[in-house]
Protein backbone atom coordinates (compact mmCIF):
# COMPACT_ATOMS: atom_id res chain seq x y z
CA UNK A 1 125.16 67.23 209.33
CA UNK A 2 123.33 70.40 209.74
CA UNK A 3 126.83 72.48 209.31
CA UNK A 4 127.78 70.60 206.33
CA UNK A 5 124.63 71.36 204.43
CA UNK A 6 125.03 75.07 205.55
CA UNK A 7 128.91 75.00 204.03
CA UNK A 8 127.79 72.77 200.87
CA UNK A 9 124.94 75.50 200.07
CA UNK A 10 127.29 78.43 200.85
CA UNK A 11 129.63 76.90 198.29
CA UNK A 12 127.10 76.92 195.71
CA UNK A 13 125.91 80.42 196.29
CA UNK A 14 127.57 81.99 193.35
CA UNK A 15 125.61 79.93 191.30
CA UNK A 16 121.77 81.18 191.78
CA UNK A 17 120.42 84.25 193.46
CA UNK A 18 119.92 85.09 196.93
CA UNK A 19 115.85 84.61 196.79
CA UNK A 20 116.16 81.38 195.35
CA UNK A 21 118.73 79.80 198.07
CA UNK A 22 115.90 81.73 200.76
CA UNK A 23 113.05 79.45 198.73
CA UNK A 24 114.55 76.17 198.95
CA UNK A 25 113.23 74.21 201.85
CA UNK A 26 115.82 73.04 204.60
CA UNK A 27 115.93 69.33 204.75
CA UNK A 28 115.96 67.32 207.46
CA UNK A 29 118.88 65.24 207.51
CA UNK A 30 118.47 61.68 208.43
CA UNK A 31 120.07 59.89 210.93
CA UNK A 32 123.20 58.38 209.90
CA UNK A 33 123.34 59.96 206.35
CA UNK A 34 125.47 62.17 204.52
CA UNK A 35 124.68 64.51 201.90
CA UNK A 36 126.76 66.57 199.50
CA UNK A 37 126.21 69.38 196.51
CA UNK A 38 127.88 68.32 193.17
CA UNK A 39 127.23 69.19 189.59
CA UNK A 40 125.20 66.58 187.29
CA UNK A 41 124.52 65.73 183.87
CA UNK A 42 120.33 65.92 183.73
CA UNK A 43 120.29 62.56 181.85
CA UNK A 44 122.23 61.00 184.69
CA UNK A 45 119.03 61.61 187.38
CA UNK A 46 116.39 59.22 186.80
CA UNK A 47 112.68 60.26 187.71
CA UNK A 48 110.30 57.11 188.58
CA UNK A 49 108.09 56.61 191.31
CA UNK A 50 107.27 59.63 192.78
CA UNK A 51 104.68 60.54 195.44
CA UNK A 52 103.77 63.79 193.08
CA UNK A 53 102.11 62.86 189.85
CA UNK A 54 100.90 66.75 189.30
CA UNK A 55 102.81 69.83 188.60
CA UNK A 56 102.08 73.71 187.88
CA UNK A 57 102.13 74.29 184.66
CA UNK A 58 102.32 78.35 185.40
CA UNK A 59 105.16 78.06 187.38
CA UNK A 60 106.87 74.97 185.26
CA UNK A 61 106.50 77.67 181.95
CA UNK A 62 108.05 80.21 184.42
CA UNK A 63 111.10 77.43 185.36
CA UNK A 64 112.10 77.32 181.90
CA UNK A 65 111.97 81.05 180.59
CA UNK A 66 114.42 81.33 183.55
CA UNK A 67 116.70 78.70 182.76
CA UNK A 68 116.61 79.09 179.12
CA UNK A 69 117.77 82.58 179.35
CA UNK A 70 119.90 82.80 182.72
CA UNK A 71 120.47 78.87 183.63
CA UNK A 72 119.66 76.19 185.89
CA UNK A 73 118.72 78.09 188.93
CA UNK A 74 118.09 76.08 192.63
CA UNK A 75 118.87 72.20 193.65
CA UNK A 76 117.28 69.17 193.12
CA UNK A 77 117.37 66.28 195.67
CA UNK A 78 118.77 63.30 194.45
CA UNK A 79 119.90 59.90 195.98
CA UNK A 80 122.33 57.82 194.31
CA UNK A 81 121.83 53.68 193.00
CA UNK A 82 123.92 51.02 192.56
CA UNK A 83 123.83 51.47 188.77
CA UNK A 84 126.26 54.51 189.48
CA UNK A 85 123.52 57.41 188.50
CA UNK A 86 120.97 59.29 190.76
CA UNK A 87 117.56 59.12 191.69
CA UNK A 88 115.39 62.53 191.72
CA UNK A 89 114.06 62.66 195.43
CA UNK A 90 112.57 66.44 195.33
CA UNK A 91 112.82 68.94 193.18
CA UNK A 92 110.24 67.53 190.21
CA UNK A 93 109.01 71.01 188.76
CA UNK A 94 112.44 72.01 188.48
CA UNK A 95 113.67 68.54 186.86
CA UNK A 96 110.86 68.89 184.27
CA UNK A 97 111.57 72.38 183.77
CA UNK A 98 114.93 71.88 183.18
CA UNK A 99 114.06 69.10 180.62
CA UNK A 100 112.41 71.07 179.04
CA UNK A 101 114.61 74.05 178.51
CA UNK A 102 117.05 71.26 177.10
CA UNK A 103 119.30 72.15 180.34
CA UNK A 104 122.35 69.72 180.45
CA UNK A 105 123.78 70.48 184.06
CA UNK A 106 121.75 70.76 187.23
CA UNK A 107 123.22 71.44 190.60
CA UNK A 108 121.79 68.72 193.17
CA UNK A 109 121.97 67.85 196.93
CA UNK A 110 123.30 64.41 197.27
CA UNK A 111 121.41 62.11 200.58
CA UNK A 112 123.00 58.80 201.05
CA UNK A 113 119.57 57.55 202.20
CA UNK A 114 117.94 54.39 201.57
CA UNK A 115 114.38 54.43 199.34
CA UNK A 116 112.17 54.94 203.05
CA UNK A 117 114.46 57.64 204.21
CA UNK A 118 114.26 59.13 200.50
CA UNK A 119 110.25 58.86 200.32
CA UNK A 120 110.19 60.03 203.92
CA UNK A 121 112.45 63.26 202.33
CA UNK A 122 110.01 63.33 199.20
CA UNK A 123 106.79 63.59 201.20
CA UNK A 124 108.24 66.49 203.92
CA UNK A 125 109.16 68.58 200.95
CA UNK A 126 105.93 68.34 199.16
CA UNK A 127 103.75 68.52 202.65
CA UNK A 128 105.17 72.48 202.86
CA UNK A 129 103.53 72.98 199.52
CA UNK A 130 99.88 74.29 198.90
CA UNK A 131 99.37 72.37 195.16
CA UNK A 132 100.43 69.03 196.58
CA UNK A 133 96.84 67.57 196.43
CA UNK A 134 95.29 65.28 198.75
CA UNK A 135 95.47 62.04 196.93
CA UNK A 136 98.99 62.40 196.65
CA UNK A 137 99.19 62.73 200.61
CA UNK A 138 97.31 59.91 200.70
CA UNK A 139 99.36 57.36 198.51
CA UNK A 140 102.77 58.91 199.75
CA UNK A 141 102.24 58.06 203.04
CA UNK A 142 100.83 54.52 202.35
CA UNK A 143 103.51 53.83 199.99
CA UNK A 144 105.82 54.71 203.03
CA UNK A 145 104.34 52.64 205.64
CA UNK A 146 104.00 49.53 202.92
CA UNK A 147 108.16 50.09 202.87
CA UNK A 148 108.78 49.95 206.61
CA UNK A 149 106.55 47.59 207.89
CA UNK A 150 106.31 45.44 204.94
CA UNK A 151 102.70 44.82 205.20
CA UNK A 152 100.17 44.91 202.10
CA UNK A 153 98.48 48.55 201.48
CA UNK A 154 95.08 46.16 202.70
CA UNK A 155 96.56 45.70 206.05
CA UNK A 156 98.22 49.29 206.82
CA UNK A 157 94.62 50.66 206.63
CA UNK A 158 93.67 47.68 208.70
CA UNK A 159 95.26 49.49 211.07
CA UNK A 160 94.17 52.73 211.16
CA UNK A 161 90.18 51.31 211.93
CA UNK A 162 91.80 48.88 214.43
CA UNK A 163 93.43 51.63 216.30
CA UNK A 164 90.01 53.86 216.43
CA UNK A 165 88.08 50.75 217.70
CA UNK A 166 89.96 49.00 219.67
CA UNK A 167 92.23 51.46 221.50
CA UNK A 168 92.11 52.10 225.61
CA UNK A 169 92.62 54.89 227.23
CA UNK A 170 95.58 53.84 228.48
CA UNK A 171 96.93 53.28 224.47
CA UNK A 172 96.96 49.66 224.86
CA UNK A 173 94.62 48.23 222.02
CA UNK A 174 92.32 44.77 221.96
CA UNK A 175 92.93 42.32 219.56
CA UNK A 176 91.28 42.70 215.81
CA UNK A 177 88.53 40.85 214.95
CA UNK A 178 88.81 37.05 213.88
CA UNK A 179 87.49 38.02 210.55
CA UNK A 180 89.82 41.00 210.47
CA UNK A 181 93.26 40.64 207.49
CA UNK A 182 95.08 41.74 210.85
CA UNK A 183 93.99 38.63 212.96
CA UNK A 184 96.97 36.60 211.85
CA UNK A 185 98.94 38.92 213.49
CA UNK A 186 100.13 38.75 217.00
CA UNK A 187 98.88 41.96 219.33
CA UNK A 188 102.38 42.58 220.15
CA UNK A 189 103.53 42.96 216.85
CA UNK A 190 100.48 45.25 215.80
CA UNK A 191 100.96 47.29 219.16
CA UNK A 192 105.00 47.97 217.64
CA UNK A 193 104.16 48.78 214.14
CA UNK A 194 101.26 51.16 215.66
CA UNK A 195 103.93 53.03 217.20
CA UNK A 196 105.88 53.00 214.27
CA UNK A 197 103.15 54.40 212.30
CA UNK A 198 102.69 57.06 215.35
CA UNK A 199 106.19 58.14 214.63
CA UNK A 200 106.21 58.33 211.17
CA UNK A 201 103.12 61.01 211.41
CA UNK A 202 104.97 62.66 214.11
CA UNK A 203 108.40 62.78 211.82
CA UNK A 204 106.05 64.09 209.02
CA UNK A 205 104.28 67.07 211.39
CA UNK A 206 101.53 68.05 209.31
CA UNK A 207 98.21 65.10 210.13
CA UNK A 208 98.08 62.96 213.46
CA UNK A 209 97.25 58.94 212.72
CA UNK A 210 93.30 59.84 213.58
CA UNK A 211 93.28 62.61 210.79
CA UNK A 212 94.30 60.72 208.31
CA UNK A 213 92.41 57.86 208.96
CA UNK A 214 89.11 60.61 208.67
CA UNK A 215 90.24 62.80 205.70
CA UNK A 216 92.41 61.06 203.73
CA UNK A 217 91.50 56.89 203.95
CA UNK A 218 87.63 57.78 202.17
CA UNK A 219 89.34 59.43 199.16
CA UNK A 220 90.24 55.85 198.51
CA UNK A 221 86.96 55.24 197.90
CA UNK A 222 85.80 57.70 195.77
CA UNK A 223 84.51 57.44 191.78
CA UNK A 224 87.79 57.31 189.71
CA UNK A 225 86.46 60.24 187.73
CA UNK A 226 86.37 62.38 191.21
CA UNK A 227 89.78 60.74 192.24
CA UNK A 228 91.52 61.94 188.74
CA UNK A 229 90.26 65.46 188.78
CA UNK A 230 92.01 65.62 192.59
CA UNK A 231 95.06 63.41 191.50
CA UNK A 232 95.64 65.86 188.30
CA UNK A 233 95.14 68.79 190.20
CA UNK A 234 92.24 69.80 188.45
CA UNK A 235 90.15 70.51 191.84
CA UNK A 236 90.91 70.27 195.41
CA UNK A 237 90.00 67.63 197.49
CA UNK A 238 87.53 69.34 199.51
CA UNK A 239 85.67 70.19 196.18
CA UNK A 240 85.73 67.39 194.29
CA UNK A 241 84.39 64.84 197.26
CA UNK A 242 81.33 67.06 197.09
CA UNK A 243 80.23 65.31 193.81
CA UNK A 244 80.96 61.77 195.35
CA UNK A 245 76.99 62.19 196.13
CA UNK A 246 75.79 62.14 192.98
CA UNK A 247 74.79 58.62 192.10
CA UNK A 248 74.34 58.88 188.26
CA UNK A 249 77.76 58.92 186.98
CA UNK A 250 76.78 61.00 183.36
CA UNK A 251 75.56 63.72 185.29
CA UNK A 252 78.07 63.43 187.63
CA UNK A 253 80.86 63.66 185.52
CA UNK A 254 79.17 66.44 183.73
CA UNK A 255 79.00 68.62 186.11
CA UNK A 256 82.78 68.10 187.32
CA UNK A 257 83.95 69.21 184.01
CA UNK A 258 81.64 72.25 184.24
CA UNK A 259 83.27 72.66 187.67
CA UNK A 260 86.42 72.39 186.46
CA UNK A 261 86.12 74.58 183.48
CA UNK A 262 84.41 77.62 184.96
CA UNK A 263 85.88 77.32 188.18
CA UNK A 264 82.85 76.89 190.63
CA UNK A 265 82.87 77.53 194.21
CA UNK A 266 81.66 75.00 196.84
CA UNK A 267 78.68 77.36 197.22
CA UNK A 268 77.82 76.74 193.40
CA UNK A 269 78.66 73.21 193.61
């Protein structure tokens, strides 16, 4: 698979510059997929769904001076459905850039992947990327683990506090609590989708299981006002949890828009 991504990009070279073929992030091919370059109509991808709700705006406005004066430049990821068009798996800066420089043809990689092994795709590309804010970590990799283990979002956290309490050192676990939304479940069956979830994280690279469950689970429970500043990109996470303390949610939300608008450190905050 490796050497027919390598050939397909090769074949595509005369269309975009050397620096922006060095830019685009290798994928990892699944197991038991193909993947392909062809040339598509923009209207044909659909864009719905997808783990990142925020974009640049700098470098969107810098996407379509480029392709307004010199054309589509780079590849999108795309998957395809049974309705005979494509689904947009990476690649959404450049989709909406390309939209908006009224762009009709797009160059995109092709993964015959199913919609796990295309989330699973999504979330690896946007891990690698500095403005993909925490939030967005957070519900991609929930949304992924609702898809393979077909559990509610209720019962994947579930899991993560069952681990950290009930785990020997051997890595056999107890069983949950009577009262627990995981009692219903047999100890067997919560010891194999532990280790799925323990292989997902390891397939992803960037957080372990107990990291997640730390600094990414609690953003769940933050005010919506300090959730939507972090899910719109309008402060990182490590920022924006700061105001979490304040009680009194006019002055709280208040101050976040001062934050936001002069750009305060976490000193000032």
């Amino acid at each position: 698979m490796a050497k027919g991504l390598a050939a397909a990009l090769q074949n595509i070279g005369s269309m975009m510059p050397t620096a922006d073929l060095d830019s685009l992030p290798s994928p990892r091919i699944m197991p038991n997929s193909s993947e392909a370059v062809i040339r598509l109509r923009l209207e044909d991808i659909e864009i719905s769904d997808r783990v990142r709700k925020s974009h640049d705006e700098v470098l969107v406005s810098s996407f379509v001076e480029t392709y307004k004066t010199s054309g589509f430049r780079g590849v999108l990821w795309v998957r395809p459905t049974k309705s005979h068009r494509y689904k947009l798996i990476a690649g959404g800066t450049r989709y909406l850039a390309c939209q908006r420089a009224q762009r009709e043809w797009v160059d995109a990689l092709v993964f015959d992947v199913g919609e796990v092994e295309a989330l699973d795709l999504e979330l690896e590309e946007n891990l690698k990327r500095r403005d993909f804010n925490d939030l967005e970590t957070v519900h991609g990799i929930l949304r992924s683990l609702e898809l393979d283990l077909s559990l509610s979002r209720e019962q994947i956290i579930a899991l993560f506090s069952w681990n950290s309490r009930n785990r020997h050192t051997d890595g056999t676990h107890r069983a949950p609590r009577k009262d627990s939304v995981l009692a219903p479940i047999l100890l067997e069956q919560l010891e194999v989708y532990w280790t799925i979830i323990e292989h997902k994280f390891e397939r992803l690279g960037r957080y372990s299981p107990e990291g997640f469950r730390v600094n990414f689970l609690p953003l769940l429970n933050l005010p919506s006002s300090v959730q939507n500043v972090i899910l719109h990109g309008q402060l990182e996470g490590s920022k924006a949890r700061l105001f979490a303390r304040i009680s009194d949610e006019k002055i709280r939300d208040t101050l976040l828009e001062k934050a936001i608008t002069e750009n305060w450190s976490r000193d000032q905050i």
